[in-house]
C-alpha atoms as a PDB file:
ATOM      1  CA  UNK A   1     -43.485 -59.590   0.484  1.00  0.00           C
ATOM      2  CA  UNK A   2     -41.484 -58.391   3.547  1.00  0.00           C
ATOM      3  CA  UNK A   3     -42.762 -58.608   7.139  1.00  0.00           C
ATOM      4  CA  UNK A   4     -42.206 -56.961  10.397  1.00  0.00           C
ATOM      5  CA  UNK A   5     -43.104 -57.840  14.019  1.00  0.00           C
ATOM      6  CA  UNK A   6     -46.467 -57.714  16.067  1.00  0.00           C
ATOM      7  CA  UNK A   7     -47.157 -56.594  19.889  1.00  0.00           C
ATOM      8  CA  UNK A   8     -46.528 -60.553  20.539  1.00  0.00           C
ATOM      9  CA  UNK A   9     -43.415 -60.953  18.302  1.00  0.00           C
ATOM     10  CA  UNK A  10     -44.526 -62.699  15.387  1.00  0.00           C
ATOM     11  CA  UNK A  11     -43.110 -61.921  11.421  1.00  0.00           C
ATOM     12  CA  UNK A  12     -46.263 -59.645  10.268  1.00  0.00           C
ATOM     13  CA  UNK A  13     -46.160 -58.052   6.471  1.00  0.00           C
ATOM     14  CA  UNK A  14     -44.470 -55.088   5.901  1.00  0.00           C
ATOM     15  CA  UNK A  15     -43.216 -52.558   3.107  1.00  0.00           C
ATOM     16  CA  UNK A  16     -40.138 -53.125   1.346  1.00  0.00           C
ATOM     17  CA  UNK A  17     -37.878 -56.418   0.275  1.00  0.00           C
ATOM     18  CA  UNK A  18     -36.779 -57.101   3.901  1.00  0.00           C
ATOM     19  CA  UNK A  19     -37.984 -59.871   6.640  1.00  0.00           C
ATOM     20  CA  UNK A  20     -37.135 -57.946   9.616  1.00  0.00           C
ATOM     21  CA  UNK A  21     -36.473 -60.559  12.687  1.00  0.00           C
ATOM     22  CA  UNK A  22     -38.132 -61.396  15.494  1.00  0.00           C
ATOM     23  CA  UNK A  23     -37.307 -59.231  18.775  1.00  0.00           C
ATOM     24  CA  UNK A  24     -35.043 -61.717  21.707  1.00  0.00           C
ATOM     25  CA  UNK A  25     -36.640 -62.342  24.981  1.00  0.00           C
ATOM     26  CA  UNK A  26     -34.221 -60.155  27.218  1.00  0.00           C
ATOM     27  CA  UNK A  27     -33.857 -63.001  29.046  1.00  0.00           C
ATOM     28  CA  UNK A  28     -32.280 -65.382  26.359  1.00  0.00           C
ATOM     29  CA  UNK A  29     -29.602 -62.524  25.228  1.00  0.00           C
ATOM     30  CA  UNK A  30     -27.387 -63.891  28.216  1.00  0.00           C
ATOM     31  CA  UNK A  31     -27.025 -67.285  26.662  1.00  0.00           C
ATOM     32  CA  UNK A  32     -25.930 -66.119  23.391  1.00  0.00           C
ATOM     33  CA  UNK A  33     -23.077 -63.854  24.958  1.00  0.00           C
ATOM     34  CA  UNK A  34     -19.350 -64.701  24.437  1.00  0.00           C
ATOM     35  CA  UNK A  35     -17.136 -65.326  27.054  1.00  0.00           C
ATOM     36  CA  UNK A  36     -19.343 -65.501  30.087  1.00  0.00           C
ATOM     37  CA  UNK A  37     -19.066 -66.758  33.244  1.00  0.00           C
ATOM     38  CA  UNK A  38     -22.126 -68.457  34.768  1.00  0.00           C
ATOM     39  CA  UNK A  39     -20.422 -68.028  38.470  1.00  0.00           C
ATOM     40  CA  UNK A  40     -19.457 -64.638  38.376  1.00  0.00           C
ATOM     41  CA  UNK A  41     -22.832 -63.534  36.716  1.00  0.00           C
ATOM     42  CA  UNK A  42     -24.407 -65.814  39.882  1.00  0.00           C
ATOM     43  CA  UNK A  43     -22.668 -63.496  42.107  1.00  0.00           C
ATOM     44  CA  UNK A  44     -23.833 -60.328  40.280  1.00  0.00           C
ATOM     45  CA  UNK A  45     -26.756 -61.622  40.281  1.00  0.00           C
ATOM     46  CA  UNK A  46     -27.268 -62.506  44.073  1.00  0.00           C
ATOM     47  CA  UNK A  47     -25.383 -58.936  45.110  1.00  0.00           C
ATOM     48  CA  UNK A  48     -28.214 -57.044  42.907  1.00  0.00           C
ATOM     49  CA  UNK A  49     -31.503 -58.955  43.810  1.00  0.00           C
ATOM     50  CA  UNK A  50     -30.186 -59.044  47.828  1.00  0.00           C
ATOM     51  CA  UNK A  51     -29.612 -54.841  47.399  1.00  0.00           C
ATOM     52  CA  UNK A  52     -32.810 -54.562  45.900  1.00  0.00           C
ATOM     53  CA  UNK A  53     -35.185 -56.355  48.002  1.00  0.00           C
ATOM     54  CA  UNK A  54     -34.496 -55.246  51.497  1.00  0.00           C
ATOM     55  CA  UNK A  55     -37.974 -54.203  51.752  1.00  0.00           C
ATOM     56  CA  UNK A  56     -41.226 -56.068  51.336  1.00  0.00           C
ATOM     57  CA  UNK A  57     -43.640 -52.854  50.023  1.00  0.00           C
ATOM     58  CA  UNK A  58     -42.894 -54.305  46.278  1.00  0.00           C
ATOM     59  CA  UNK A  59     -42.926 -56.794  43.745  1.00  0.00           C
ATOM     60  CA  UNK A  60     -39.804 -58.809  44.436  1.00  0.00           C
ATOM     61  CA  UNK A  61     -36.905 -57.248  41.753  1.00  0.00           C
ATOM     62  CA  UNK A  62     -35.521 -59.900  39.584  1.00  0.00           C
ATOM     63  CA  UNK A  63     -32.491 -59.257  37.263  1.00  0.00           C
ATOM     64  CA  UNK A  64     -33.557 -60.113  33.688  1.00  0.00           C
ATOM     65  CA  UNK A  65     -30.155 -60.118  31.795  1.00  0.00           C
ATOM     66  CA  UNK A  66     -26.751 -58.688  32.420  1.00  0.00           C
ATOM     67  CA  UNK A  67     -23.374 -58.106  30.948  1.00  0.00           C
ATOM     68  CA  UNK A  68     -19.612 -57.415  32.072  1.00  0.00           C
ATOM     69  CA  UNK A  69     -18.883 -54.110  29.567  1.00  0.00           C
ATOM     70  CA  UNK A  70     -15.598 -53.346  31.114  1.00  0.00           C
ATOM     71  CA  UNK A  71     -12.671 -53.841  32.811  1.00  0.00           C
ATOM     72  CA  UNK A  72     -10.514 -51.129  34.682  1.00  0.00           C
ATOM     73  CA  UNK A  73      -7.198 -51.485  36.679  1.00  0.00           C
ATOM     74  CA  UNK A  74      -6.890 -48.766  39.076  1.00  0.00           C
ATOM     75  CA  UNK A  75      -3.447 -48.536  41.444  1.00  0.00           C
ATOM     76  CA  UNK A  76      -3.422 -52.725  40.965  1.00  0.00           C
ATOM     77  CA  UNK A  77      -6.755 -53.019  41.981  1.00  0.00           C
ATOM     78  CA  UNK A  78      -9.313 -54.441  39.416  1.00  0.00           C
ATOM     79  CA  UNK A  79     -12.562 -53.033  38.699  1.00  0.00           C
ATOM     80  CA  UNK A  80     -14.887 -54.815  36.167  1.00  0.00           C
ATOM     81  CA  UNK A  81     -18.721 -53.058  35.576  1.00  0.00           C
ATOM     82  CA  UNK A  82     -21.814 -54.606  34.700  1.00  0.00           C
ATOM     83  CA  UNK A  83     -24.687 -53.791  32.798  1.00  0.00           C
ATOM     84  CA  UNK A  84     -27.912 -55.421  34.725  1.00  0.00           C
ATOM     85  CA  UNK A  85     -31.350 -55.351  33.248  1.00  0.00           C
ATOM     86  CA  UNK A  86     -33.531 -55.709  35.770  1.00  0.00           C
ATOM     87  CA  UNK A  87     -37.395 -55.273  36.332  1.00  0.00           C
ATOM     88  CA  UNK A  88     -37.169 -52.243  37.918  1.00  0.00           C
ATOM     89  CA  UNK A  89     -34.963 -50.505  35.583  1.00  0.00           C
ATOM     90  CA  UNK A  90     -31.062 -50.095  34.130  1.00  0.00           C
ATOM     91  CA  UNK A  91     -28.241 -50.483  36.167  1.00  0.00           C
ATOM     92  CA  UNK A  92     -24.501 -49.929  36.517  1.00  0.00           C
ATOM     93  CA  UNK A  93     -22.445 -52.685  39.161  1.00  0.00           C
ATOM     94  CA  UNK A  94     -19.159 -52.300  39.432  1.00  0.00           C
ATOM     95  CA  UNK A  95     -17.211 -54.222  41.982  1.00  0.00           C
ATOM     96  CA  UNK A  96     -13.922 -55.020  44.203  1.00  0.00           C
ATOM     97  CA  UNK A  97     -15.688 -53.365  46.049  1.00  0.00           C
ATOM     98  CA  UNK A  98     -19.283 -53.842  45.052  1.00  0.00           C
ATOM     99  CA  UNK A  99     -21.653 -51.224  44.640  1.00  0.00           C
ATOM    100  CA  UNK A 100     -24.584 -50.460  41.919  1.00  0.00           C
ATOM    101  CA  UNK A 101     -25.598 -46.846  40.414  1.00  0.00           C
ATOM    102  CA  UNK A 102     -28.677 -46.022  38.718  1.00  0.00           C
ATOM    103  CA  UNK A 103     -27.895 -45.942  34.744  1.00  0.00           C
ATOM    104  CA  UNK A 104     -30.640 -42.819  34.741  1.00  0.00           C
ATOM    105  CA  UNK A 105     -28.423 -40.682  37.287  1.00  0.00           C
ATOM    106  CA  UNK A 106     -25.329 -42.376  35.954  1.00  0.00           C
ATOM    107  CA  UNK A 107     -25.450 -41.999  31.923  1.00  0.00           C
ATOM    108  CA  UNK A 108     -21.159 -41.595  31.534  1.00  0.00           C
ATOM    109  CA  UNK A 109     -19.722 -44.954  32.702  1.00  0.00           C
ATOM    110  CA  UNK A 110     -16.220 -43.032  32.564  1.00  0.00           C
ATOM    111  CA  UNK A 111     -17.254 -40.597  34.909  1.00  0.00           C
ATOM    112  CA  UNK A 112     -19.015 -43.363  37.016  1.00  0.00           C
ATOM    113  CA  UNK A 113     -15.736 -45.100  37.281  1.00  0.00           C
ATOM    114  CA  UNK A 114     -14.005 -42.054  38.688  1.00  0.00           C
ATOM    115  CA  UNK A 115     -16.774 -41.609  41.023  1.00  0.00           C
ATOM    116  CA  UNK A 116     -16.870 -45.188  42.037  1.00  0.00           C
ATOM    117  CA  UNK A 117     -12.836 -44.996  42.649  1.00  0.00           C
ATOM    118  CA  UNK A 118     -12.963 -41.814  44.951  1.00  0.00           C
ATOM    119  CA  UNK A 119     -16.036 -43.288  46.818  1.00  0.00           C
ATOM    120  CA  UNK A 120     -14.699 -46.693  47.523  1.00  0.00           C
ATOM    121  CA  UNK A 121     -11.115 -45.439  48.729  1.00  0.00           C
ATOM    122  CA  UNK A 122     -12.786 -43.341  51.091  1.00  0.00           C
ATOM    123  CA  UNK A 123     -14.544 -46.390  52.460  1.00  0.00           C
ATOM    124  CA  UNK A 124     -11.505 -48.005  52.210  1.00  0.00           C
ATOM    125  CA  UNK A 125      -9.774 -45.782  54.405  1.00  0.00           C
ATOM    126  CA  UNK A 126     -12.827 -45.663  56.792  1.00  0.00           C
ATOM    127  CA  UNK A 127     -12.661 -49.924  57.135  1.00  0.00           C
ATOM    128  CA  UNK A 128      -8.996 -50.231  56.802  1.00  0.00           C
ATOM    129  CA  UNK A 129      -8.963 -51.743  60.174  1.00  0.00           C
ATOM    130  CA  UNK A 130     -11.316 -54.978  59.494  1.00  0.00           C
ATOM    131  CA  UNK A 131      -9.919 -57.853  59.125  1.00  0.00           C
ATOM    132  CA  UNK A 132     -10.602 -58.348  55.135  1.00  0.00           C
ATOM    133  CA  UNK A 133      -9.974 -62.289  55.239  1.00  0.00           C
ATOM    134  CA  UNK A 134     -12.035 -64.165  52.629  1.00  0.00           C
ATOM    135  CA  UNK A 135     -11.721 -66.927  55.154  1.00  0.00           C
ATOM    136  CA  UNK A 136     -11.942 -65.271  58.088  1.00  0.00           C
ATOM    137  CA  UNK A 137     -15.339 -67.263  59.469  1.00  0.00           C
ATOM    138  CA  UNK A 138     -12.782 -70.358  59.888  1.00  0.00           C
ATOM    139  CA  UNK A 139     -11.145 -68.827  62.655  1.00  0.00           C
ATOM    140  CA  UNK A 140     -13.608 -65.838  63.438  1.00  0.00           C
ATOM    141  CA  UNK A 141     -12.554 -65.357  67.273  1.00  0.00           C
ATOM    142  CA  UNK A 142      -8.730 -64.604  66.236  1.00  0.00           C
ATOM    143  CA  UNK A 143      -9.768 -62.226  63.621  1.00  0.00           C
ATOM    144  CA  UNK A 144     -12.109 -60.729  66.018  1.00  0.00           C
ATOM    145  CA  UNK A 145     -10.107 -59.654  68.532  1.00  0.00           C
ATOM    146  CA  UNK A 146      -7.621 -58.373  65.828  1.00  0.00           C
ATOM    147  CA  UNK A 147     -10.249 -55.750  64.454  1.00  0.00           C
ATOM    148  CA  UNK A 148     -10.298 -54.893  68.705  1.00  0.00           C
ATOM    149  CA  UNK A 149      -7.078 -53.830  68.428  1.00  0.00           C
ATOM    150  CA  UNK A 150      -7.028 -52.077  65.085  1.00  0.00           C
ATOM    151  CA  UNK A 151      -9.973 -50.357  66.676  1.00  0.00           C
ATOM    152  CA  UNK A 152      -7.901 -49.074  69.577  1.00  0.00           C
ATOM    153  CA  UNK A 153      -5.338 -47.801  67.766  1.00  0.00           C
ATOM    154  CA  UNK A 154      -7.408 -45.519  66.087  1.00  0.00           C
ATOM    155  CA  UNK A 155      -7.558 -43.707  69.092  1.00  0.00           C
ATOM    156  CA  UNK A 156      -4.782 -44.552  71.235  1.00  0.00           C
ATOM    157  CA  UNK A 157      -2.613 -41.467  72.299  1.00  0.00           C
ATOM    158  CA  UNK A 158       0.007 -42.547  75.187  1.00  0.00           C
ATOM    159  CA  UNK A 159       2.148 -45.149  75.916  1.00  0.00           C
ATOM    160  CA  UNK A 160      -0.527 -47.019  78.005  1.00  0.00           C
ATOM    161  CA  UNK A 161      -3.037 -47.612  74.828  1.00  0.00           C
ATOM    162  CA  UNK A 162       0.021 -48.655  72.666  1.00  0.00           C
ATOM    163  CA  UNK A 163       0.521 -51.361  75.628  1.00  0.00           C
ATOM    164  CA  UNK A 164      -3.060 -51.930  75.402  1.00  0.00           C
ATOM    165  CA  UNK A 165      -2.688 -52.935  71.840  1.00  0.00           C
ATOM    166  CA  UNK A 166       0.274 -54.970  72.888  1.00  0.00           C
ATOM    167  CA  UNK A 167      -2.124 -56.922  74.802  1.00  0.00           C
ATOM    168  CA  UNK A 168      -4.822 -57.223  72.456  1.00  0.00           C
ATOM    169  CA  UNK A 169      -2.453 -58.696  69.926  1.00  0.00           C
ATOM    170  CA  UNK A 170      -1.040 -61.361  72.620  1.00  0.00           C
ATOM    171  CA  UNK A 171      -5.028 -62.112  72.819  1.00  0.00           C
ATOM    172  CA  UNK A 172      -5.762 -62.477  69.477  1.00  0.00           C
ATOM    173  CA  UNK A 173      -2.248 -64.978  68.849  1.00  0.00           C
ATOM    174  CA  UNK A 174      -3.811 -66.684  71.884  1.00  0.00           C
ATOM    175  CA  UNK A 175      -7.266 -67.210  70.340  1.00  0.00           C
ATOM    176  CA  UNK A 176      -6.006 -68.400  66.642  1.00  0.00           C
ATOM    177  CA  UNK A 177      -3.879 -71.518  68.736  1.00  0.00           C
ATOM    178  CA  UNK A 178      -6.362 -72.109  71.146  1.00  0.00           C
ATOM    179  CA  UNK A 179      -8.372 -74.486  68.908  1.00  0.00           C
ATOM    180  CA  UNK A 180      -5.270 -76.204  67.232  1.00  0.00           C
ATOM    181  CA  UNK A 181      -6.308 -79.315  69.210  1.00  0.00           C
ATOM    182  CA  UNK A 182      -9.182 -79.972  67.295  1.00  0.00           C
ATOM    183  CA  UNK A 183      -7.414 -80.072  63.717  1.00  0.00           C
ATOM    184  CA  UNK A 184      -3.630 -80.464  64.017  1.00  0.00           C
ATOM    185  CA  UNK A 185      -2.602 -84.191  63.774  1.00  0.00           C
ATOM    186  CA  UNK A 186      -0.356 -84.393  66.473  1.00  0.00           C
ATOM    187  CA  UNK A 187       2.492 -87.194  65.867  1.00  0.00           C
ATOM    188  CA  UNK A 188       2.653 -89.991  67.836  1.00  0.00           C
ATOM    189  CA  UNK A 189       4.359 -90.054  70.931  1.00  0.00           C
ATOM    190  CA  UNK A 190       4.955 -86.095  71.159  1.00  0.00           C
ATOM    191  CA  UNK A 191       4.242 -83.836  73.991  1.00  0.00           C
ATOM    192  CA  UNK A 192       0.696 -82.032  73.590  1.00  0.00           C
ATOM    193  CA  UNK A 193       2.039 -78.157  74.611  1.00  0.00           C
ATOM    194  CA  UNK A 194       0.020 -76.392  76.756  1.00  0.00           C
ATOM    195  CA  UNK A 195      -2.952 -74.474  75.757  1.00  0.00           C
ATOM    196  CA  UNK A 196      -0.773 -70.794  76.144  1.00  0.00           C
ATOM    197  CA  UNK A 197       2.072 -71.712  74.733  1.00  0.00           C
ATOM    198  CA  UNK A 198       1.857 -70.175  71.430  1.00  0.00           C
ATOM    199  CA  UNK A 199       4.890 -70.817  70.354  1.00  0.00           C
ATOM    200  CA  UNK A 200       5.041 -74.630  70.499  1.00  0.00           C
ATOM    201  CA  UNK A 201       1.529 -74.302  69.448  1.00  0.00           C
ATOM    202  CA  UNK A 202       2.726 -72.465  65.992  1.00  0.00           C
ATOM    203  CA  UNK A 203       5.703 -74.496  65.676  1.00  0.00           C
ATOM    204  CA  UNK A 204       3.171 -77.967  65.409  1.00  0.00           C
ATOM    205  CA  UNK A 205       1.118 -76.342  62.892  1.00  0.00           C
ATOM    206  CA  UNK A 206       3.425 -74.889  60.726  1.00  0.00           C
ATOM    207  CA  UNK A 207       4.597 -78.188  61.023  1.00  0.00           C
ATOM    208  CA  UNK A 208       1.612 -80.195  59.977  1.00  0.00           C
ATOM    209  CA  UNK A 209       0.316 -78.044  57.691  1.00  0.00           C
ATOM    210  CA  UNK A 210       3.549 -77.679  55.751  1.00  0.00           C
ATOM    211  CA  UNK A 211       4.876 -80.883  56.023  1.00  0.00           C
ATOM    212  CA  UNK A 212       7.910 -82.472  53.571  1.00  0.00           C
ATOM    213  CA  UNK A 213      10.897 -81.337  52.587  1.00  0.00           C
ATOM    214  CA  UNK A 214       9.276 -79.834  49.586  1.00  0.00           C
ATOM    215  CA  UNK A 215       7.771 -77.018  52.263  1.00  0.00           C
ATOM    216  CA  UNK A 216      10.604 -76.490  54.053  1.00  0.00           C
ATOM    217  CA  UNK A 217      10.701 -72.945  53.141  1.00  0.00           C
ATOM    218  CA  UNK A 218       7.816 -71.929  54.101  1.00  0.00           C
ATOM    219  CA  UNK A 219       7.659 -73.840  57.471  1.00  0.00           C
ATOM    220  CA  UNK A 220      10.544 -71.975  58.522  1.00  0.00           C
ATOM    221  CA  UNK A 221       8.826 -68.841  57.345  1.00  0.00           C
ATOM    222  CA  UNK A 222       6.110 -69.531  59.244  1.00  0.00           C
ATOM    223  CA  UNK A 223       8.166 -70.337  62.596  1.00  0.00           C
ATOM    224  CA  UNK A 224       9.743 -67.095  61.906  1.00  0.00           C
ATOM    225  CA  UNK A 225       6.877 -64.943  61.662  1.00  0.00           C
ATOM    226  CA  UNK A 226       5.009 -66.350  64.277  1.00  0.00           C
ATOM    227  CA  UNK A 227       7.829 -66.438  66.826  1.00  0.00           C
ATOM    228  CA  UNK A 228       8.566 -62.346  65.648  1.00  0.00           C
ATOM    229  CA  UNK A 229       5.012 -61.100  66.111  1.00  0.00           C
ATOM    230  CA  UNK A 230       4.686 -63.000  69.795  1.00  0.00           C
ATOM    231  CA  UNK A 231       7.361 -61.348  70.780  1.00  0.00           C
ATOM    232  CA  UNK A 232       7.181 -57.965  69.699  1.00  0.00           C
ATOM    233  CA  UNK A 233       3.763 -58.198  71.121  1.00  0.00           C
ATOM    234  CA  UNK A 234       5.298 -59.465  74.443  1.00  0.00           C
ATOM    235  CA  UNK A 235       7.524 -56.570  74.428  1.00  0.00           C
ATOM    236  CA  UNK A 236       4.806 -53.955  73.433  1.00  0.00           C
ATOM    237  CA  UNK A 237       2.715 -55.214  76.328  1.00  0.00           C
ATOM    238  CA  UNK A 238       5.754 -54.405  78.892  1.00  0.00           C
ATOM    239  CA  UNK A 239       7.356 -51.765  77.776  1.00  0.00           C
ATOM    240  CA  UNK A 240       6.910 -48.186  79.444  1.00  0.00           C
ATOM    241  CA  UNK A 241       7.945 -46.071  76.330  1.00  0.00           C
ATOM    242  CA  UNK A 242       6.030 -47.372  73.875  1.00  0.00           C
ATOM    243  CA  UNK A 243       5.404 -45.162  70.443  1.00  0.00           C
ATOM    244  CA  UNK A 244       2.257 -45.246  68.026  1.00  0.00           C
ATOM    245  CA  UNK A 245       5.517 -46.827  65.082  1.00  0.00           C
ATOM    246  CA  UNK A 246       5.821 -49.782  67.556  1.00  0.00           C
ATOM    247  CA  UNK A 247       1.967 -50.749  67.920  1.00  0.00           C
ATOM    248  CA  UNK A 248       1.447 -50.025  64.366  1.00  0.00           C
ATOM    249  CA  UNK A 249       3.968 -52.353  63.452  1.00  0.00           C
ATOM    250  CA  UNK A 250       2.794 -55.052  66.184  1.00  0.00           C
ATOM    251  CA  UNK A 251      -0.540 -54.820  64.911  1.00  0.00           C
ATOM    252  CA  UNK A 252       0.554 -55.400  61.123  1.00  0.00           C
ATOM    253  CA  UNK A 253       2.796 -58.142  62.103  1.00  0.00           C
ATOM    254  CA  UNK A 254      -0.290 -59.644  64.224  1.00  0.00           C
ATOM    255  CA  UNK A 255      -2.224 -59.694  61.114  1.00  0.00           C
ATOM    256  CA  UNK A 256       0.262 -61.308  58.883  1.00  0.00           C
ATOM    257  CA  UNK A 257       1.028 -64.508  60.684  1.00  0.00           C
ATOM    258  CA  UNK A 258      -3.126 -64.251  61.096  1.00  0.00           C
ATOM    259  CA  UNK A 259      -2.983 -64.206  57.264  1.00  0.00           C
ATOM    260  CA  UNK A 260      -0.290 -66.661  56.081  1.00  0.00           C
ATOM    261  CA  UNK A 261      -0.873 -69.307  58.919  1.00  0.00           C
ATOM    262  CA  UNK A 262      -4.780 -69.228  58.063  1.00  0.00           C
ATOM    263  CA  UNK A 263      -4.025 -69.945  54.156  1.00  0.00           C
ATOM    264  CA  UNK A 264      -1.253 -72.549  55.333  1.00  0.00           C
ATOM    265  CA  UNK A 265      -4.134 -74.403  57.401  1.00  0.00           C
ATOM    266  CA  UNK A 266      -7.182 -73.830  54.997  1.00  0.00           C
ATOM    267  CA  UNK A 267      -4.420 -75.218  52.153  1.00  0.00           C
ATOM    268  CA  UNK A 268      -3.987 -78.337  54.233  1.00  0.00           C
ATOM    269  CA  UNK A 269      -7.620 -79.291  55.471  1.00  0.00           C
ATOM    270  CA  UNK A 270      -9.345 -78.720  52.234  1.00  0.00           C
ATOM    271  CA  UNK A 271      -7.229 -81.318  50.558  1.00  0.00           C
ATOM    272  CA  UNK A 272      -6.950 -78.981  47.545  1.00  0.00           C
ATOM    273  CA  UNK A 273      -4.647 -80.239  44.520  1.00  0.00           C
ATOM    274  CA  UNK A 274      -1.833 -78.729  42.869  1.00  0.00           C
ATOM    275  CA  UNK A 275      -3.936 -78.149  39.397  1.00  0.00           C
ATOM    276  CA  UNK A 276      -7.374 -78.359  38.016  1.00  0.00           C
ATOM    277  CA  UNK A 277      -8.782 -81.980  37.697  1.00  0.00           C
ATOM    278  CA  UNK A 278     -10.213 -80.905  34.689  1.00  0.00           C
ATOM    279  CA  UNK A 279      -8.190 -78.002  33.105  1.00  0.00           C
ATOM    280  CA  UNK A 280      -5.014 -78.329  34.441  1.00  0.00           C
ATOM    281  CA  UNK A 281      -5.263 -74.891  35.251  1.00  0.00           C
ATOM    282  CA  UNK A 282      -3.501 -73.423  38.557  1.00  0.00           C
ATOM    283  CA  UNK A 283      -5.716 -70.824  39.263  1.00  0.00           C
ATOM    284  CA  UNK A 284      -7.694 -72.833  42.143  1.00  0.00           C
ATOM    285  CA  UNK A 285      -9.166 -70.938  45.402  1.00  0.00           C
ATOM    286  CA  UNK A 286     -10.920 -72.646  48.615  1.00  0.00           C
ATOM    287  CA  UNK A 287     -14.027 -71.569  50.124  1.00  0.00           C
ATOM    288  CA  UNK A 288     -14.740 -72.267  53.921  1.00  0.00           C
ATOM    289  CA  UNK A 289     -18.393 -73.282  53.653  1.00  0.00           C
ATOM    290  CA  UNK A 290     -19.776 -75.259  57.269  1.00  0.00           C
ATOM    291  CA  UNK A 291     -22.758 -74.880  55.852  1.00  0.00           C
ATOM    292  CA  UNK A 292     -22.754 -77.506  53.130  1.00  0.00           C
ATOM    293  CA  UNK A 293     -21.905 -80.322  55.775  1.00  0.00           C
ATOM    294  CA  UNK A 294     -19.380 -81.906  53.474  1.00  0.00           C
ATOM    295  CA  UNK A 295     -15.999 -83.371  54.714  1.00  0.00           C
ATOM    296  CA  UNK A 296     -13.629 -81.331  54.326  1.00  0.00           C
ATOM    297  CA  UNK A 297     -15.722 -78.435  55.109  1.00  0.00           C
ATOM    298  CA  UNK A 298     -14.498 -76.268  51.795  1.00  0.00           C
ATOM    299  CA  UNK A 299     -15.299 -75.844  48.404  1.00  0.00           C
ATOM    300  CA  UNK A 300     -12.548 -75.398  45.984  1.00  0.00           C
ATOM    301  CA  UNK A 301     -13.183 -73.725  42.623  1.00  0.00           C
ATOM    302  CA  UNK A 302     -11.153 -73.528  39.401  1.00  0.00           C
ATOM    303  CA  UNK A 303     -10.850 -69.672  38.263  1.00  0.00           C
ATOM    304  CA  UNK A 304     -10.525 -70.778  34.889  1.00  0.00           C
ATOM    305  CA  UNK A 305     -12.922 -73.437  34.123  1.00  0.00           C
ATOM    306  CA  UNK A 306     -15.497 -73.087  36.527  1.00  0.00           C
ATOM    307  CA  UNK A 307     -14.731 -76.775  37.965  1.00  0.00           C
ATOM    308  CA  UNK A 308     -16.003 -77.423  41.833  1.00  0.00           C
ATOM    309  CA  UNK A 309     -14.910 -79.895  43.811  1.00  0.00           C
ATOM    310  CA  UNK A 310     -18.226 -80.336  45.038  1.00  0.00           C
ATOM    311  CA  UNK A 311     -20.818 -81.359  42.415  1.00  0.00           C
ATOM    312  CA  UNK A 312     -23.891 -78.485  41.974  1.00  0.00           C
ATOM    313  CA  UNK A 313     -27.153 -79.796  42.070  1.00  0.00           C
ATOM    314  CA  UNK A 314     -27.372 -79.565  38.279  1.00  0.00           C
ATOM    315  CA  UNK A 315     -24.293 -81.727  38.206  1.00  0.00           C
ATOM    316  CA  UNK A 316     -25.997 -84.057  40.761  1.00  0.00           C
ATOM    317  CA  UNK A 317     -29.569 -84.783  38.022  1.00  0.00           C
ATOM    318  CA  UNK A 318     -27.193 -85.375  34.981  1.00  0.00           C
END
């Protein structure tokens, strides 16, 4: 005799020489899938639930199971979608950047994609003067007064807002050294430089956060960079001809040495090794998190394995 399933799930008979199985909780499919990775389903997961319960006039919205379906390289940028079942309904999430679509007003996923593309490099161009730092929070006053100056230049017209910009970009050099006291180990017996002296400031932390002759390359970099954005910022600030080229290119070179000296330093004070502790793997990122109250304030993660340097609380009860 064959069976087939009541309201609650359980084999009933049925016609015909087949036991039909039991329909899956929707919320144990996840565990069965191939592949998966409990982190980046976490942040799914988080992105959905936080979009979906900005308001309190309903039942809080809970994502019952999800899947990554696919994965699409646009122009070197890498877009992967998601399939989230949630209580509320069906739903597309694609990200980098994030964003989720109804599946109801969405049924194509190609066409999605396409629509997701045009929308997001139209944002793109809108934001293209934030600061985009993963890390920025670690040295938020430096990157703020960056965006300032991107901000001007979006409407700067004569020579006097391009020296503006000059100015804003001295600032913002100003503002990443100003609290180089407080982490660089300064050796003993060597002059402490004076709090505006960017230069000597740079020079010391390229210098202790690239130490050895191993880094010699890209200490030197870094002295390079730093010392060439300083002064073409110096020279946008006081010059009386000034074009939109040479703030453009002051502002990008402001941003760089922003950018390379704030992964040199992060690199250094999070004490983050060469491979994997438990893979071997290279593919290792640090995450500036204060909030955890550990020493050194980051969290570094292993792309390929899921490894943290700081144990989860699940880790923590085992």
């Amino acid at each position: 005799m064959s069976t087939t399933n009541d309201s609650e799930g359980a084999a009933v008979p049925a016609e015909g020489n087949c036991t039909l199985p039991t329909v899956p909780l929707i919320e144990n499919v996840r565990k069965t899938v191939l592949g998966r990775s409990e982190r980046d389903e976490q942040e799914i997961i988080e992105y959905y639930e936080w979009q979906s319960n900005k308001t309190d006039d309903h039942e809080p919205i809970r994502v019952r199971h999800l899947e990554r379906i696919k994965t699409e390289v646009v122009f070197g940028r890498k877009h992967v979608v998601w399939d989230v079942h949630a209580t509320d309904g069906r739903w597309w999430v694609i990200t980098n950047p994030t964003n989720l679509y109804s599946q109801t007003e969405f049924p194509s996923l190609d066409y999605l994609i396409s629509f997701h593309v045009g929308l997001m490099a139209r944002i793109a161009a809108r934001d293209q003067r934030k600061a985009g730092s993963s890390n920025q929070s670690r040295f938020a006053a430096a990157w703020r007064r960056w965006e300032q100056a991107a901000a001007t230049m979006d409407h700067a017209a004569e020579a006097e807002d391009f020296q503006a910009i000059g100015m804003k970009c001295r600032e913002c050099l100003l503002a990443f050294v100003r609290t180089a006291p407080e982490y660089v180990e300064i050796p003993e017996g060597a002059a402490i430089p004076k709090r505006g002296n960017f230069m000597e400031w740079a020079e010391m932390i390229a210098d202790w956060a690239a130490p050895g002759a191993h880094s010699k390359d890209i200490r030197s970099y870094l002295k390079q960079v730093s010392a060439s954005a300083w002064q073409m910022a110096n020279w946008l600030t006081h010059t009386s001809n000034a074009l939109a080229i040479d703030a453009q290119l002051t502002l990008d070179a402001t941003h760089h040495v922003l950018e390379v000296f704030s992964s040199a330093v992060i690199r250094k004070e999070s004490e983050r090794p060469d491979r994997c502790p438990q893979c071997g793997s290279y593919q290792l990122r640090s995450f500036y998190t204060p909030e955890l109250e550990v020493d050194p304030p980051y969290v570094t993660v292993c792309q390929a394995c899921e490894w943290e340097s700081v144990p989860t609380p699940d880790d923590e009860t085992e």
